[in-house]
N, C-alpha and C. Protein backbone atom coordinates (compact mmCIF):
# COMPACT_ATOMS: atom_id res chain seq x y z
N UNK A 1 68.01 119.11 136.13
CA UNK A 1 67.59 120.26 135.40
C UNK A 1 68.57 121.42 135.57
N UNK A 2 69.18 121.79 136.90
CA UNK A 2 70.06 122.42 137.11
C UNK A 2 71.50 122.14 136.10
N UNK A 3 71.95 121.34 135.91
CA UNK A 3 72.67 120.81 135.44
C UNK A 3 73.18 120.97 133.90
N UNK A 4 71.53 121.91 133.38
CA UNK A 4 72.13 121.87 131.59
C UNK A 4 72.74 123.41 131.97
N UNK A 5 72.73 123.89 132.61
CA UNK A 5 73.63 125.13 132.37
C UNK A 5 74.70 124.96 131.73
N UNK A 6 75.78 124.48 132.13
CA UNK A 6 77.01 124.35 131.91
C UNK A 6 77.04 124.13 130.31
N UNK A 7 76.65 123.42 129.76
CA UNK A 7 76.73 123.63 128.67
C UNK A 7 76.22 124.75 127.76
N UNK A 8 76.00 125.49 128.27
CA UNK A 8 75.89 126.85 127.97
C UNK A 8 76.58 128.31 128.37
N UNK A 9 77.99 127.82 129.20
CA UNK A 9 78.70 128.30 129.84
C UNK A 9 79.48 129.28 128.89
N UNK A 10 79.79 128.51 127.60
CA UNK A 10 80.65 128.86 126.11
C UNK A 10 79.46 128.64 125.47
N UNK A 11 79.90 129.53 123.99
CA UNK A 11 78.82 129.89 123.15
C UNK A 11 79.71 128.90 122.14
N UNK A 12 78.91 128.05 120.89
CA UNK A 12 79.72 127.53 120.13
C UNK A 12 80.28 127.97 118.90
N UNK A 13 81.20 127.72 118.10
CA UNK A 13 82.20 128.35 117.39
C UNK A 13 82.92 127.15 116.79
N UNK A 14 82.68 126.63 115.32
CA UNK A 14 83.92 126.06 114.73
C UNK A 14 85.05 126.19 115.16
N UNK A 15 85.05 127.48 114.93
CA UNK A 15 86.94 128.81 114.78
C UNK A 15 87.66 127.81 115.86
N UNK A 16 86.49 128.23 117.01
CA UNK A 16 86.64 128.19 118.57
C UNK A 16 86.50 126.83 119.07
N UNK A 17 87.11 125.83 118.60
CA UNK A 17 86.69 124.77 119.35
C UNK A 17 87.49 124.13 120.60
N UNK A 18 88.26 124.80 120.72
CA UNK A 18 88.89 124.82 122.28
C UNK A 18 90.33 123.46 121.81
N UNK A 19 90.53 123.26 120.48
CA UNK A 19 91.96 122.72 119.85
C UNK A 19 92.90 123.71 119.79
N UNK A 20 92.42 124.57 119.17
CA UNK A 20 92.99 125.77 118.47
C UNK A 20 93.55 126.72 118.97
N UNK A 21 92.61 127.59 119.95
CA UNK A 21 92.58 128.68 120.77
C UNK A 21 92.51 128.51 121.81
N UNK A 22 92.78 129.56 122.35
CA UNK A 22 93.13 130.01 124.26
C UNK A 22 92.09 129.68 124.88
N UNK A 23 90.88 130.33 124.34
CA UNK A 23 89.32 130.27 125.11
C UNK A 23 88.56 129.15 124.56
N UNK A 24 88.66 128.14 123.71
CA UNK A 24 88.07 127.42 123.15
C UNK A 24 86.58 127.79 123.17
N UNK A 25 85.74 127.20 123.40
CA UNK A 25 84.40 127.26 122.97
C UNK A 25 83.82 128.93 123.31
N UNK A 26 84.21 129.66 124.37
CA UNK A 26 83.40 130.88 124.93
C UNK A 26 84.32 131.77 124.36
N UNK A 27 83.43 132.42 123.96
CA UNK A 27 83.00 133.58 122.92
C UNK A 27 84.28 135.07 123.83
N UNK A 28 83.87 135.15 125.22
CA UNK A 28 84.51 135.98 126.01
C UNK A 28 84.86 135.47 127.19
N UNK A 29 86.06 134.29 127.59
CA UNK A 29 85.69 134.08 128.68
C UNK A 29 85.48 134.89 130.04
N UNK A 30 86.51 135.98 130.05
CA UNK A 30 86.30 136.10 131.60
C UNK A 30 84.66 137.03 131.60
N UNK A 31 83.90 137.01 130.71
CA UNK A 31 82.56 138.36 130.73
C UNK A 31 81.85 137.20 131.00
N UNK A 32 81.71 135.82 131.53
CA UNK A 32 80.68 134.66 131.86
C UNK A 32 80.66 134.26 133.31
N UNK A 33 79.64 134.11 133.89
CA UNK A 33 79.49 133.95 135.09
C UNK A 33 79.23 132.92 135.13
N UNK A 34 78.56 132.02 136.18
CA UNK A 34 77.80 131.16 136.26
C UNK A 34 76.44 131.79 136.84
N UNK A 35 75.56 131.30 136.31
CA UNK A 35 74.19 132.33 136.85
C UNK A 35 72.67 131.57 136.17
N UNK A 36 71.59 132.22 136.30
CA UNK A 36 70.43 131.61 135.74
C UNK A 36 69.94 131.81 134.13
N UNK A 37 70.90 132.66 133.63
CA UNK A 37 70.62 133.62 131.87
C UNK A 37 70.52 132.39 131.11
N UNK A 38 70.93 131.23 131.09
CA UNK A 38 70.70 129.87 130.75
C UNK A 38 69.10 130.01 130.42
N UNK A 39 68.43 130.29 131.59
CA UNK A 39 66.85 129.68 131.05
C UNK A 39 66.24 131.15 130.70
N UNK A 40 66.81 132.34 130.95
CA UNK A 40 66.73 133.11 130.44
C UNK A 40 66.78 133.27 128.88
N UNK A 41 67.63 132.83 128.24
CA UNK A 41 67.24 132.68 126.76
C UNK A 41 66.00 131.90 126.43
N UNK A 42 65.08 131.03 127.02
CA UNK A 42 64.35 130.07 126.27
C UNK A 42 63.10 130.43 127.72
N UNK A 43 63.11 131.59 128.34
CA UNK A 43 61.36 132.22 128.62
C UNK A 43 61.83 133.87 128.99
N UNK A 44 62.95 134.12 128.87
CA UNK A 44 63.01 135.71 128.99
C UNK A 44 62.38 136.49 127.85
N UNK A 45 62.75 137.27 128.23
CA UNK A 45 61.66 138.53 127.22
C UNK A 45 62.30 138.60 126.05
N UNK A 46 63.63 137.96 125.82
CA UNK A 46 64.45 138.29 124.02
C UNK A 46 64.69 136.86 124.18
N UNK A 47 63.80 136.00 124.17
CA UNK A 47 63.66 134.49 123.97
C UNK A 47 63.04 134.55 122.80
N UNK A 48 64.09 133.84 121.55
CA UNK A 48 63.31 133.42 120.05
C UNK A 48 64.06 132.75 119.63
N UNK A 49 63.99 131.63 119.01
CA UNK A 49 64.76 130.72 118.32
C UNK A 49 63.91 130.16 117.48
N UNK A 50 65.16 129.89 116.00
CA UNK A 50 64.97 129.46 114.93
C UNK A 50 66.13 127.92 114.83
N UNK A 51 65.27 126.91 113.83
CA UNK A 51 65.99 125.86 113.37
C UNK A 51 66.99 126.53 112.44
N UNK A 52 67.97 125.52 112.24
CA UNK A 52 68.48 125.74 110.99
C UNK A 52 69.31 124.32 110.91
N UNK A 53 70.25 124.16 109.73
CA UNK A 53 70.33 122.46 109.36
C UNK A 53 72.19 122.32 109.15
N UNK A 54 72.87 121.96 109.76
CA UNK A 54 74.16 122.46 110.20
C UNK A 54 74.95 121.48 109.17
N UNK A 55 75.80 121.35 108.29
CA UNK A 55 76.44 120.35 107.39
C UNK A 55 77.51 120.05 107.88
N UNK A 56 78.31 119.32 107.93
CA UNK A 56 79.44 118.98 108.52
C UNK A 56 80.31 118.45 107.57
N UNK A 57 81.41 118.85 107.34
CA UNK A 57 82.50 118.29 106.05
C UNK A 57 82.85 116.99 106.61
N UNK A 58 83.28 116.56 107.92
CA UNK A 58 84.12 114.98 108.10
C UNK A 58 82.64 114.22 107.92
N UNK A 59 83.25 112.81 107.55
CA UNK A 59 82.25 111.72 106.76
C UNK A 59 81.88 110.83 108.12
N UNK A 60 82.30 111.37 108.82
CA UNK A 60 81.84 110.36 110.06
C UNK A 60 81.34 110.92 111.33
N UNK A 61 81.06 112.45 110.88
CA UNK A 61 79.96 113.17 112.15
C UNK A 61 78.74 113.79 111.32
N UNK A 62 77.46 113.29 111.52
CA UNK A 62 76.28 113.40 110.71
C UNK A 62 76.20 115.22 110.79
N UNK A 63 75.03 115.42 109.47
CA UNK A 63 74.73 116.64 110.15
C UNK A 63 73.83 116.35 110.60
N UNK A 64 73.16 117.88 111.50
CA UNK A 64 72.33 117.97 112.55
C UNK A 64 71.53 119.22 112.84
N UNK A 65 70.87 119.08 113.08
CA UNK A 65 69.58 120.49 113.25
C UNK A 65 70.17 120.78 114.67
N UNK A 66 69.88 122.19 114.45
CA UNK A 66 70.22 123.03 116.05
C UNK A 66 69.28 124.26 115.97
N UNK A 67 69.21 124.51 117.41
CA UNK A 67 68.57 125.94 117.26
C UNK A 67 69.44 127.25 117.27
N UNK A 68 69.13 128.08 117.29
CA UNK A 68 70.08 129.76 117.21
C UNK A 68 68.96 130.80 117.51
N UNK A 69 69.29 131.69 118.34
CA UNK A 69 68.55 133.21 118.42
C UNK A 69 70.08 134.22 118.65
N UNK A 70 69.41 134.59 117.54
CA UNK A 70 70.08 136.32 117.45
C UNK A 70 69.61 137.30 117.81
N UNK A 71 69.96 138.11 118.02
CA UNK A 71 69.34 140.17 118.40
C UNK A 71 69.55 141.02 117.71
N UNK A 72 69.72 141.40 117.10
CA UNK A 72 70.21 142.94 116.33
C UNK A 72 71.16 143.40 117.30
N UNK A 73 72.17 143.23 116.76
CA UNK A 73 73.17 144.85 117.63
C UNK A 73 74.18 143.82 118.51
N UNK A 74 73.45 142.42 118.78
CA UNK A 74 74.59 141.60 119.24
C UNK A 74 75.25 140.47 118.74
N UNK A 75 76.98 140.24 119.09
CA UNK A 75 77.76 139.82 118.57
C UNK A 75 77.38 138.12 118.62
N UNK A 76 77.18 137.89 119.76
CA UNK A 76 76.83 136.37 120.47
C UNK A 76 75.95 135.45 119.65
N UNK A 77 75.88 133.99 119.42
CA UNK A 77 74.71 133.78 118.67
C UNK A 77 74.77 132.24 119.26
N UNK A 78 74.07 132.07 120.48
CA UNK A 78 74.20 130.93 121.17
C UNK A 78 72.99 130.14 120.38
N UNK A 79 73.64 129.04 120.77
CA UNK A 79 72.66 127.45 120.03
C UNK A 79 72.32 126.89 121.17
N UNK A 80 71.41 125.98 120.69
CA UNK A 80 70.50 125.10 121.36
C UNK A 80 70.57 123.63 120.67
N UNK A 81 70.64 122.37 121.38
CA UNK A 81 69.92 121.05 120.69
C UNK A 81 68.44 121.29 121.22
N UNK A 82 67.73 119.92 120.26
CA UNK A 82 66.33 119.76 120.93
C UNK A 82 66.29 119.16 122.28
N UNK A 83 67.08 118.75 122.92
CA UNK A 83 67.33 118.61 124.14
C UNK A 83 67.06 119.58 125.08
N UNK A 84 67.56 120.49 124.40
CA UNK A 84 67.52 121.71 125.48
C UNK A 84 66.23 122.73 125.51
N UNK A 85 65.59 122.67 123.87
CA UNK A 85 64.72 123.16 123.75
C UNK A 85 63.29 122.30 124.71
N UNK A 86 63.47 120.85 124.72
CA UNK A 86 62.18 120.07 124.96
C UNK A 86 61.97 120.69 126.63
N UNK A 87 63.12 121.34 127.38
CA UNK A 87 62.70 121.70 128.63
C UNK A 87 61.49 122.63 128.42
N UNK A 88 61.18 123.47 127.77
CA UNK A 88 60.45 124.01 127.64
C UNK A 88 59.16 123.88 126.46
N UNK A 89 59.56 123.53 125.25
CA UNK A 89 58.47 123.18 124.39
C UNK A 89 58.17 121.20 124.44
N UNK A 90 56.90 120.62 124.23
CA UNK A 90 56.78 119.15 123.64
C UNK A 90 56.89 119.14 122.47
N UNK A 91 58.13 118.51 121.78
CA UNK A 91 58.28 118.73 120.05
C UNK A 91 57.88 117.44 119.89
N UNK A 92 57.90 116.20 120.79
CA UNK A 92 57.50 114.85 120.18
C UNK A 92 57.04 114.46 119.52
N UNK A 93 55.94 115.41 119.13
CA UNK A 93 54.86 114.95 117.76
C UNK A 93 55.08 115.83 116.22
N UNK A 94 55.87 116.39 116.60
CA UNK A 94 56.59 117.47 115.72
C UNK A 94 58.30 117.44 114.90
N UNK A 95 58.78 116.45 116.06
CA UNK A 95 59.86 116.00 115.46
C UNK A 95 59.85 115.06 114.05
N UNK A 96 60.80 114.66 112.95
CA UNK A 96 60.61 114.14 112.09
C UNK A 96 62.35 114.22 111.62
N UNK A 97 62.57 113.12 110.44
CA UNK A 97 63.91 112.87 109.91
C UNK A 97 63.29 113.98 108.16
N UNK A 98 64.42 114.34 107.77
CA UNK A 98 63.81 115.23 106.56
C UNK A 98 64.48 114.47 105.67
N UNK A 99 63.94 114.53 104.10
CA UNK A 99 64.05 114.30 102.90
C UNK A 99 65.60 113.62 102.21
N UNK A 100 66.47 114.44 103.11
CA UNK A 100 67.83 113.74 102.70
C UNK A 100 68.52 113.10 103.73
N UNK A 101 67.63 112.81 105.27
CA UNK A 101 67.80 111.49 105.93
C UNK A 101 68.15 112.47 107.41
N UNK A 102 68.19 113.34 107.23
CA UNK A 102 68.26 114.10 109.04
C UNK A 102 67.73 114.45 109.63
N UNK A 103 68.02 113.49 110.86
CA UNK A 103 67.22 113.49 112.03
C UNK A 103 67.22 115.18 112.72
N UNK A 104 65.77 115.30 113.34
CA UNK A 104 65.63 116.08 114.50
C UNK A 104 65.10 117.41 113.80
N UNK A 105 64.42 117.40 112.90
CA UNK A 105 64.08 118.65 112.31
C UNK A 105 62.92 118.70 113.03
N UNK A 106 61.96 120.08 113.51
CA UNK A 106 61.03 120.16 114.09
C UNK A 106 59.83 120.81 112.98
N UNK A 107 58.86 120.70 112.98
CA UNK A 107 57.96 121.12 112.36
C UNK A 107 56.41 122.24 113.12
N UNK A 108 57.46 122.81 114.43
CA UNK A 108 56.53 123.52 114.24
C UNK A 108 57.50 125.09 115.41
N UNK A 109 56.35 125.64 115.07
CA UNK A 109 57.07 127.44 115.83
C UNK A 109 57.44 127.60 117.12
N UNK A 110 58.49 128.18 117.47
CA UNK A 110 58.67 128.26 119.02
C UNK A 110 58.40 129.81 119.12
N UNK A 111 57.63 130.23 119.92
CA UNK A 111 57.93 131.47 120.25
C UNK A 111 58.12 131.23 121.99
N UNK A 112 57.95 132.87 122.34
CA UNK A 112 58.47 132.86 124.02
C UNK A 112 57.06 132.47 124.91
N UNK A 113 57.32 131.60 125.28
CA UNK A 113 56.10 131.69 126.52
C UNK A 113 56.04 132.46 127.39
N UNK A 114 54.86 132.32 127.35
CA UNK A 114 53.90 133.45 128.34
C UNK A 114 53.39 132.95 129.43
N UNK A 115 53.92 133.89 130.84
CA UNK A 115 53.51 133.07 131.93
C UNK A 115 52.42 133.89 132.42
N UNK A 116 50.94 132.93 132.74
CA UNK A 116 49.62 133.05 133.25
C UNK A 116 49.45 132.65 134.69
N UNK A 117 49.08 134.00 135.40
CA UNK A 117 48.69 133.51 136.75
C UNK A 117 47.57 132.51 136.99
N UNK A 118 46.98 132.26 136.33
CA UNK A 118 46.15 131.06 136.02
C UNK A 118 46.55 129.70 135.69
N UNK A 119 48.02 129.60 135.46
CA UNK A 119 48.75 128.65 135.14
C UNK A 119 48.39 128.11 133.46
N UNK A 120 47.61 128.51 132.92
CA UNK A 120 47.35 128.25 131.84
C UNK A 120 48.39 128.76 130.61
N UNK A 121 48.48 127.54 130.06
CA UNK A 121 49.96 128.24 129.57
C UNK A 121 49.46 128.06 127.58
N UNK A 122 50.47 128.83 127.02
CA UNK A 122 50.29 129.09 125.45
C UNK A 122 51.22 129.41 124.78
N UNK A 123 51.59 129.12 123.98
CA UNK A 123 52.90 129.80 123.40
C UNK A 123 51.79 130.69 121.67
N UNK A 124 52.59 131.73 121.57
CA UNK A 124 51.36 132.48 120.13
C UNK A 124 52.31 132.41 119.18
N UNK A 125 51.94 131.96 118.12
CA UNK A 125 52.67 131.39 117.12
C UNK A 125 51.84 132.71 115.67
N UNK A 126 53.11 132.54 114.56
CA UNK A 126 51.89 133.15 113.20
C UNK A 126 51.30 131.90 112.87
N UNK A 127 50.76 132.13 111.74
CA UNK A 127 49.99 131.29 110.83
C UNK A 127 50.52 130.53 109.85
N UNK A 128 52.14 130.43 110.00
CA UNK A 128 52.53 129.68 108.80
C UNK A 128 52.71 128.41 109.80
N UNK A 129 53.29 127.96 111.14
CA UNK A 129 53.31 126.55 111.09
C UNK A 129 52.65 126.19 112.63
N UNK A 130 52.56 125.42 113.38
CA UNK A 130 51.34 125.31 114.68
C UNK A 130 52.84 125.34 115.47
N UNK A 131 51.88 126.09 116.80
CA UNK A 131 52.91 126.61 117.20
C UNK A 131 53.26 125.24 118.85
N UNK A 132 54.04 125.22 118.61
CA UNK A 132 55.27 124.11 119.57
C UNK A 132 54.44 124.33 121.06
N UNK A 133 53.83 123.09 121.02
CA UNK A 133 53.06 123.18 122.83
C UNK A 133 54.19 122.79 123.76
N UNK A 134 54.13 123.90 125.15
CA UNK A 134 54.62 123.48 126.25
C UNK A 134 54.86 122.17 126.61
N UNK A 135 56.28 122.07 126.84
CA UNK A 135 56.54 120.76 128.04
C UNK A 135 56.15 121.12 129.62
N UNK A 136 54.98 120.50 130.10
CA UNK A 136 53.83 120.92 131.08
C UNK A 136 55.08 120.04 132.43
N UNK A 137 56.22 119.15 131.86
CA UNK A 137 56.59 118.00 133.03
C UNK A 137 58.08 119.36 133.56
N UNK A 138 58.17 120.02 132.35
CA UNK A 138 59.58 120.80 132.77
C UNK A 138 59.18 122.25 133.02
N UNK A 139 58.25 122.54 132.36
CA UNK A 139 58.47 124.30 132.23
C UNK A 139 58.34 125.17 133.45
N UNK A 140 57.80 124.14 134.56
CA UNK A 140 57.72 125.20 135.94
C UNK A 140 59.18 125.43 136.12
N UNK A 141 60.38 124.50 136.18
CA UNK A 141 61.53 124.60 136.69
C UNK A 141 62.57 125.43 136.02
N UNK A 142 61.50 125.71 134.48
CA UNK A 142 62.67 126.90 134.03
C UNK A 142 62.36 127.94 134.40
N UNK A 143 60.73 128.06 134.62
CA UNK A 143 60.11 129.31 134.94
C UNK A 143 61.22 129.53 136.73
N UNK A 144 60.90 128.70 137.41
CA UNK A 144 61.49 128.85 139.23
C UNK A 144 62.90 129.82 138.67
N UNK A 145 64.49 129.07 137.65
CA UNK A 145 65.10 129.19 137.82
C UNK A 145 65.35 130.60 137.23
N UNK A 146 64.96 130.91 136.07
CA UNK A 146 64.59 132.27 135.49
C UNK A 146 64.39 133.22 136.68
N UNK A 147 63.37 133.49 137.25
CA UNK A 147 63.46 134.09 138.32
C UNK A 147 63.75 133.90 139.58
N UNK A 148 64.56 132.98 140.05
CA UNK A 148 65.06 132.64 141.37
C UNK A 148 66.68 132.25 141.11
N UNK A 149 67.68 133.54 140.51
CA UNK A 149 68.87 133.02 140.47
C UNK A 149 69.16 131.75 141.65
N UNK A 150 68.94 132.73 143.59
CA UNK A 150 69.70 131.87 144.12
C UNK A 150 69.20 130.14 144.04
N UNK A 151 68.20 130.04 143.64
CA UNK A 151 67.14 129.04 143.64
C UNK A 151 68.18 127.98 142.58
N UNK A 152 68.33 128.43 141.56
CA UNK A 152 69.24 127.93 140.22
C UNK A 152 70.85 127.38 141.32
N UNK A 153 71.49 128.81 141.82
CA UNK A 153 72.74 128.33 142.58
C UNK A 153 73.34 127.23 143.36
N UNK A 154 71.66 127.11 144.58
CA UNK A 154 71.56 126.24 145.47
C UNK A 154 71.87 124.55 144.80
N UNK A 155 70.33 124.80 143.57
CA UNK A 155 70.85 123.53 143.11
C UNK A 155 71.98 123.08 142.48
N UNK A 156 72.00 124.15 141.70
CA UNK A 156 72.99 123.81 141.28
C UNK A 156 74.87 122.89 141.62
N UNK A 157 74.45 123.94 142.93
CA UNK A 157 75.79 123.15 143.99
C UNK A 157 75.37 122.07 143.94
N UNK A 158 74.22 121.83 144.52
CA UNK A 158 74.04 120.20 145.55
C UNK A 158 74.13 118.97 143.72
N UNK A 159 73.49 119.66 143.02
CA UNK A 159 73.67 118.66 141.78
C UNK A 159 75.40 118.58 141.36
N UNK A 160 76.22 119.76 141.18
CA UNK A 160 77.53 119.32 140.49
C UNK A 160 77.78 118.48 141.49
N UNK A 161 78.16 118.86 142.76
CA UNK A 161 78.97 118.28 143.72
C UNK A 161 78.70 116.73 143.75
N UNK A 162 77.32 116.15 143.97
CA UNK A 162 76.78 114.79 143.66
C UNK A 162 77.56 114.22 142.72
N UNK A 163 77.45 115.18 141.36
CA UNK A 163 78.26 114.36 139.98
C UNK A 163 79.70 113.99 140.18
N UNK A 164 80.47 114.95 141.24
CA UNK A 164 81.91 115.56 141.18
C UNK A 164 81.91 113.81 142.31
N UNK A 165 81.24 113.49 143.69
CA UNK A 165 81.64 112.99 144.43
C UNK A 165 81.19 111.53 144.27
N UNK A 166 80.21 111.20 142.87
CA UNK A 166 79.91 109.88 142.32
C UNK A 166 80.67 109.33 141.02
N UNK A 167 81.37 110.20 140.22
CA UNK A 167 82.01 110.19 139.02
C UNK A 167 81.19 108.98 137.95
N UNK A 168 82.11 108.36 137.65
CA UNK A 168 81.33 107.55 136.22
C UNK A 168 82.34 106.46 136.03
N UNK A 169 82.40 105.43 135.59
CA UNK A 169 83.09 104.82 135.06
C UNK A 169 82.91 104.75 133.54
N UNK A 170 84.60 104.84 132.69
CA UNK A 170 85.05 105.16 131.64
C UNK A 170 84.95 103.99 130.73
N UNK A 171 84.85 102.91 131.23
CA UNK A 171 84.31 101.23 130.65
C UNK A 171 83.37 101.20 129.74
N UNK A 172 83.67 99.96 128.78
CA UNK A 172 82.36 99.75 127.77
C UNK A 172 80.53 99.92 127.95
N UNK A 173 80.47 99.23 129.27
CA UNK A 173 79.53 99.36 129.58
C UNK A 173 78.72 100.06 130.00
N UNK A 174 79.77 101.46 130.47
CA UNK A 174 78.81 103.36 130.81
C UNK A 174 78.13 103.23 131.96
N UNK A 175 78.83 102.01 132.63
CA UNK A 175 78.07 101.83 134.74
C UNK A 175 78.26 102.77 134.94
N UNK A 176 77.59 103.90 135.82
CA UNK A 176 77.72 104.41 136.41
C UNK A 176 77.83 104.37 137.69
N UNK A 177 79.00 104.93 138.85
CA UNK A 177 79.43 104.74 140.14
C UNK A 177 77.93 105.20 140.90
């Protein structure tokens, strides 16, 4: 869980795809830390994201649904897969392929969850689509890392370092060491 940070390290960018340019994918590099603002977008207080349906010109990378939240007044406009979103919402019953064959469209509202000292949890949606129930198996650990930077750090070490000191093998078969 520690672990999806990083891919959120750089914000994404056609322009910017790290062929081209100096900074490839991040938006500013040296203004990025490593830190917990990761799960901060998806239960902080300017947590909102919208679908949208991404087209792709080469004939041999599909398109694909992603998420995006914007702010008024800021430049940044970080994305999300449903991957990243399911840490926090269950879209399973909500997911679906749409009309001209693409996968991963969601069918229902994300807003920010709301954390209950009762543990009872809700997300409040309007009335145009039902609103996206909590993932009950993940959402404590975004909630911990949200407010427990060093909590996020700790693991964070002990998880890269594991990855860094087990690596992978590059073979057909995707063994992992």
């Amino acid at each position: 869980m520690s672990v999806a940070t990083p891919s959120h390290l750089g914000f994404g960018n056609r322009d910017e795809n790290g062929e081209d340019t100096e900074d490839g994918w991040n938006f500013s590099a040296d203004e990025y830390i490593l830190d917990h603002r990761y799960y901060a977008m998806y239960v902080g207080p300017h947590a909102s994201w919208e679908q949208e349906l991404v087209y792709n010109d080469e004939p041999d990378i599909p398109h694909r649904y992603q998420w995006f939240h914007e702010r008024e007044g800021e430049v940044e406009r970080p994305i999300s897969t449903n991957a990243d979103m399911a840490l926090v919402y269950n879209l399973d019953a909500y997911m679906y392929t749409d009309d001209e064959g693409n996968e991963g469209a969601v069918d229902c509202e994300v807003k920010t969850p709301k954390r209950y000292s009762n543990s009872k949890r809700r997300i409040l949606a309007d009335n145009k689509k039902n609103a996206c129930p909590i993932a009950d198996n993940t959402i404590d650990y975004v909630w911990e890392y949200y407010e427990n930077n060093d909590k996020f750090l700790l693991d964070f070490q002990r998880v890269f370092i594991k990855m860094l000191q087990k690596g992978y093998d590059t073979g057909d078969n995707h063994d992992y060491k």
